[in-house]
C-alpha atoms as a PDB file:
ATOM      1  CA  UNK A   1     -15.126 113.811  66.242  1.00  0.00           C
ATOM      2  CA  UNK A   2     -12.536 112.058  68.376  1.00  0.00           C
ATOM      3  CA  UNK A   3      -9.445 110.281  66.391  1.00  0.00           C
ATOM      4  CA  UNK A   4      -9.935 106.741  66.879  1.00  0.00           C
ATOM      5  CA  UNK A   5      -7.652 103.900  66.256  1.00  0.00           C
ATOM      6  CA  UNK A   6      -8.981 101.095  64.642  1.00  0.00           C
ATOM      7  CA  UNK A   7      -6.075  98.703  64.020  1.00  0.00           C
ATOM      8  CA  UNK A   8      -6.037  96.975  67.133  1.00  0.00           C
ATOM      9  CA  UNK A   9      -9.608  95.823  65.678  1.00  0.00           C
ATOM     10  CA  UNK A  10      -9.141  94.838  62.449  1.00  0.00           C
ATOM     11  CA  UNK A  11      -8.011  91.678  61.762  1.00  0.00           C
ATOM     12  CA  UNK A  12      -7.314  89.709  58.958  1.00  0.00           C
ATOM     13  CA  UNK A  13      -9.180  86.563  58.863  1.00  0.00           C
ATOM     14  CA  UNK A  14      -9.287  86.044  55.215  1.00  0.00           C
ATOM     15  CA  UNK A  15     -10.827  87.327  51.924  1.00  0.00           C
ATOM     16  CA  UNK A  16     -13.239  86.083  49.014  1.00  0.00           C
ATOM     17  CA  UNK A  17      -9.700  86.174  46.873  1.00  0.00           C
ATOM     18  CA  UNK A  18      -8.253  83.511  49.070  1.00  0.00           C
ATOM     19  CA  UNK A  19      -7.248  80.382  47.105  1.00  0.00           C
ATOM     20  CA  UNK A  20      -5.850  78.515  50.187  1.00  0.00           C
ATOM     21  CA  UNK A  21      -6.791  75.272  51.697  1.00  0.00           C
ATOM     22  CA  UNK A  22      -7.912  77.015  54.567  1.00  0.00           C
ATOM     23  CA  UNK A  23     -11.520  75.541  55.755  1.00  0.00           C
ATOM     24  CA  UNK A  24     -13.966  77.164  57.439  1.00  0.00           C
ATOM     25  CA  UNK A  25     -17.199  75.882  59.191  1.00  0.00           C
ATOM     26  CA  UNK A  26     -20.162  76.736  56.966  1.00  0.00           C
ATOM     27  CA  UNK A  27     -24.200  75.966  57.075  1.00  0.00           C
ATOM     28  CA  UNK A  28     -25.709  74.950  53.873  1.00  0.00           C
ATOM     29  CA  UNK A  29     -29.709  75.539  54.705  1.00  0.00           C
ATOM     30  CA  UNK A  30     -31.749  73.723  52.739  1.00  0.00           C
ATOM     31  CA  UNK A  31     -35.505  72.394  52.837  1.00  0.00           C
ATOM     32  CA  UNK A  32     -35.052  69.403  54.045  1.00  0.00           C
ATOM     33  CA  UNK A  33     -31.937  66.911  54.339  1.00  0.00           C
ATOM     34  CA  UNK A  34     -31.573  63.903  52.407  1.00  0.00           C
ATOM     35  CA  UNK A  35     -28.693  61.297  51.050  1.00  0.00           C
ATOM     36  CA  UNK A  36     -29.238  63.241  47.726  1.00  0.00           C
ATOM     37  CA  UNK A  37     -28.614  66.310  48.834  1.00  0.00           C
ATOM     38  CA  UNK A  38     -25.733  65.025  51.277  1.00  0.00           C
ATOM     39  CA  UNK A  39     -23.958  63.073  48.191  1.00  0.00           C
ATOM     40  CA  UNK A  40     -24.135  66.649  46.345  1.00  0.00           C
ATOM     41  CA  UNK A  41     -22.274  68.952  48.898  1.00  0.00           C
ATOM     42  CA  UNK A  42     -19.704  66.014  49.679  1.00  0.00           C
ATOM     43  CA  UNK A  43     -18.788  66.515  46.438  1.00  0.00           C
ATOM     44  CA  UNK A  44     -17.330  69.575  47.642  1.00  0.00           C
ATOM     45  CA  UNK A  45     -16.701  69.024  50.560  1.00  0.00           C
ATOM     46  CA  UNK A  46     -16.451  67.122  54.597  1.00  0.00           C
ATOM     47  CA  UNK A  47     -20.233  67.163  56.068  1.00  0.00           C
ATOM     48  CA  UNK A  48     -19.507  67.330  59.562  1.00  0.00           C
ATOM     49  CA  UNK A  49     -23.382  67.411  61.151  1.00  0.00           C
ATOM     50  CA  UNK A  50     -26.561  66.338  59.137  1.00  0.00           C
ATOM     51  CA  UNK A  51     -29.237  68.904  60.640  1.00  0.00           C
ATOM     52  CA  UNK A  52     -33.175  68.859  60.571  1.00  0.00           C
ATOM     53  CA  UNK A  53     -32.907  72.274  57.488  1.00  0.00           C
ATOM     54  CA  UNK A  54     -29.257  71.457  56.128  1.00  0.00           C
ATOM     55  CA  UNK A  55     -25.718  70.425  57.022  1.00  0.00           C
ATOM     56  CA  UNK A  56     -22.716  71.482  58.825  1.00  0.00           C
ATOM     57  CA  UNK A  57     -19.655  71.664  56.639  1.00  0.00           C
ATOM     58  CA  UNK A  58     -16.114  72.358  56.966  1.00  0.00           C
ATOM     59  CA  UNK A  59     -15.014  73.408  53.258  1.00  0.00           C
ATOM     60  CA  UNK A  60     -12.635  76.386  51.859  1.00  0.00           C
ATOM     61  CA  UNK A  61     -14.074  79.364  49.896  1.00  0.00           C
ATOM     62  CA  UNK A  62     -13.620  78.624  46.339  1.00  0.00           C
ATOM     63  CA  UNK A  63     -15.966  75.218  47.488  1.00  0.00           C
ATOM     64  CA  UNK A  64     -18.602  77.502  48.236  1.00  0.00           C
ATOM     65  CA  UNK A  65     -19.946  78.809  45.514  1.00  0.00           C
ATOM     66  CA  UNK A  66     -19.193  75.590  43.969  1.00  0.00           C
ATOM     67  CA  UNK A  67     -21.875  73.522  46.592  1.00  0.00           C
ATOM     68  CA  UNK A  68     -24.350  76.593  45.604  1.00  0.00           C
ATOM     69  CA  UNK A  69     -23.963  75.633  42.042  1.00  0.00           C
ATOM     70  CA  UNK A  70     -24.301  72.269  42.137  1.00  0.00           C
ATOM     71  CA  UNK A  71     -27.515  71.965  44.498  1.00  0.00           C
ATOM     72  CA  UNK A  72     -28.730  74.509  42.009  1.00  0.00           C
ATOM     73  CA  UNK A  73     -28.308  72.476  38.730  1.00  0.00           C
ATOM     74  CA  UNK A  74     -30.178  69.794  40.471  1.00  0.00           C
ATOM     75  CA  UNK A  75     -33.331  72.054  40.945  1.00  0.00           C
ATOM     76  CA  UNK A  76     -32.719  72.725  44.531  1.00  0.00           C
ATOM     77  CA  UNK A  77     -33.069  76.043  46.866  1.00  0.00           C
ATOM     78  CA  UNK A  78     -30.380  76.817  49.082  1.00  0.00           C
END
C-alpha cells in the first residue's frame, strides 16, 4: 500500500472539549416549530431562521447539549 500523506487534509476545526465562544451554525429538528419551543432554545442560544421542522441556530458546543436537555425536560423530541 502506497505511503500517503494525510496532513495537508486534516484540519483542525475544533473538538467536543472546546470551551470557547466559538459558534457554529446548528439545526435543531423538531416536530413542529412554535414560540414555546423557540423561547426554549433561545435560552441557549441566537435563533437565526424559524423553519417548517425546527430552527437555525448559531450557538457554541457546550450550548448544545444544553438545548437537547432542555427541550427534553419539557417532554419534547429532538
Amino acid at each position: 500500500m502506497k505511503k500517503k500523506d494525510l496532513e495537508k487534509y486534516i484540519k483542525n476545526i475544533g473538538n467536543p472539549n472546546e470551551y470557547s465562544d466559538s459558534k457554529y451554525l446548528v439545526y435543531v429538528e423538531l416536530y413542529k416549530a412554535d414560540k414555546k419551543l423557540k423561547k426554549i432554545i433561545s435560552e441557549h442560544c441566537k435563533v437565526i431562521k424559524e423553519l417548517e421542522f425546527g430552527y437555525l441556530c448559531e450557538a457554541n458546543l457546550q450550548a448544545i447539549p444544553e438545548i437537547t436537555r432542555s427541550l427534553s425536560l419539557k417532554n419534547h423530541a429532538v
